[in-house]
Protein backbone atom coordinates (compact mmCIF):
# COMPACT_ATOMS: atom_id res chain seq x y z
CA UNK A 1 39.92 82.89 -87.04
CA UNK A 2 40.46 86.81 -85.87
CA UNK A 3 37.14 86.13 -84.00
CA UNK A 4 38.20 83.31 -82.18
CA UNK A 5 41.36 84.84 -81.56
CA UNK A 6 39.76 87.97 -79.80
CA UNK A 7 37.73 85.90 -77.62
CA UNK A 8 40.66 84.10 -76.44
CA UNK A 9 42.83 87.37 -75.37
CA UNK A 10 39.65 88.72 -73.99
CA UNK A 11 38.97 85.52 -71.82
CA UNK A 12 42.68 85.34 -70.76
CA UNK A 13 42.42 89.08 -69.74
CA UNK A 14 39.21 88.24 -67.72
CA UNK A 15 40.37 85.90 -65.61
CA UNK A 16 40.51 86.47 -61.83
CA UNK A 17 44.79 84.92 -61.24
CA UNK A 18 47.20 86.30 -63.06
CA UNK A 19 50.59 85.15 -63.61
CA UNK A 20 53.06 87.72 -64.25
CA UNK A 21 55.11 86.04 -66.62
CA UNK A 22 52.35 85.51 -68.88
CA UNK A 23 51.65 89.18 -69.66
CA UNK A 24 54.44 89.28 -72.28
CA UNK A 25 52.72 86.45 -74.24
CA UNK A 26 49.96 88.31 -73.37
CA UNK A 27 50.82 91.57 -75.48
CA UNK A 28 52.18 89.26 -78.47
CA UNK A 29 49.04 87.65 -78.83
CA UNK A 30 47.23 91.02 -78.55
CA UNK A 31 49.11 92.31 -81.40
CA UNK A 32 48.62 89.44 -83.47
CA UNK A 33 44.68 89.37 -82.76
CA UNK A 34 44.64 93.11 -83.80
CA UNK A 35 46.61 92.03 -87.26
CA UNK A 36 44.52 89.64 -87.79
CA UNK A 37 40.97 91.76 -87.27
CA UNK A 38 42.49 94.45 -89.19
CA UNK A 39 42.87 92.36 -92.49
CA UNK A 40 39.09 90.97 -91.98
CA UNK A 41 37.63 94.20 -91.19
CA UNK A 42 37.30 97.03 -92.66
CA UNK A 43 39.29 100.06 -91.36
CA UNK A 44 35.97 101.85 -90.21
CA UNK A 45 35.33 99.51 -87.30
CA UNK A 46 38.74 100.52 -85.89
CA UNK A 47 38.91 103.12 -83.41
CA UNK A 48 39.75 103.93 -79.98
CA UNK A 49 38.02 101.50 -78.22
CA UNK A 50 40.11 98.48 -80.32
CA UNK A 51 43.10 100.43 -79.59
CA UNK A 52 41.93 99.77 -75.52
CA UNK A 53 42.91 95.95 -75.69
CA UNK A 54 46.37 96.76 -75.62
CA UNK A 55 46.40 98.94 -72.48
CA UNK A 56 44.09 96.13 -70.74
CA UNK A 57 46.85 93.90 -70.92
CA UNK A 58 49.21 96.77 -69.47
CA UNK A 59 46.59 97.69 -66.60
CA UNK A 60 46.80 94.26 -66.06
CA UNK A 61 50.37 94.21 -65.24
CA UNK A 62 49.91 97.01 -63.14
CA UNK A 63 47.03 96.64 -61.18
CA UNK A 64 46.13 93.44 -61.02
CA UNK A 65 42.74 91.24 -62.28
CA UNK A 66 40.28 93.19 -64.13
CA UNK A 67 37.39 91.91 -62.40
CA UNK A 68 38.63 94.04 -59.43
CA UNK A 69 38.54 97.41 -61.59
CA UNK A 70 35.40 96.71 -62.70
CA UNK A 71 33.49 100.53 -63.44
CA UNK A 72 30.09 99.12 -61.71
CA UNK A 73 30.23 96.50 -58.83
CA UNK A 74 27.38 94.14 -58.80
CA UNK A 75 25.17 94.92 -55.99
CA UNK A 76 24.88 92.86 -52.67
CA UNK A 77 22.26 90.23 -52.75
CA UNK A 78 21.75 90.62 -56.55
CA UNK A 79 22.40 86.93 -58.53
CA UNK A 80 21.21 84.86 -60.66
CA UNK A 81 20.71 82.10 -58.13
């Protein structure tokens, strides 16, 4: 269930519109996830990087859709068809 939780936050985090009043259900649903991983898995998978969900959601109020942070852009005239 954690699982399938995280994949949910991450797919609403992904998505290119945002609606602002969404990011406080957003940042519940975050927390929960993390509750929920934390009694599944054991405390050595937790680190930094798990501790990064939560400020996605906040970057996401800020700046906008992830996609358009995105570290590496996908080159011009590169696809998959």
């Amino acid at each position: 269930m954690a699982i399938i939780c995280l994949r949910c936050v991450l797919k609403r985090v992904c998505v290119k519109g945002v609606e602002p009043t969404t990011t406080g259900e957003l940042k519940h649903d975050v927390a929960i996830t993390l509750v929920l991983l934390k009694k599944e898995i054991l405390p050595s998978f937790f680190d930094v990087m798990t501790h990064l969900l939560v400020h996605l959601v906040e970057e996401l109020e800020f700046c906008g859709p992830v996609h358009t942070q995105w570290m590496y852009l996908k080159p011009q005239g590169v696809g998959l068809g």
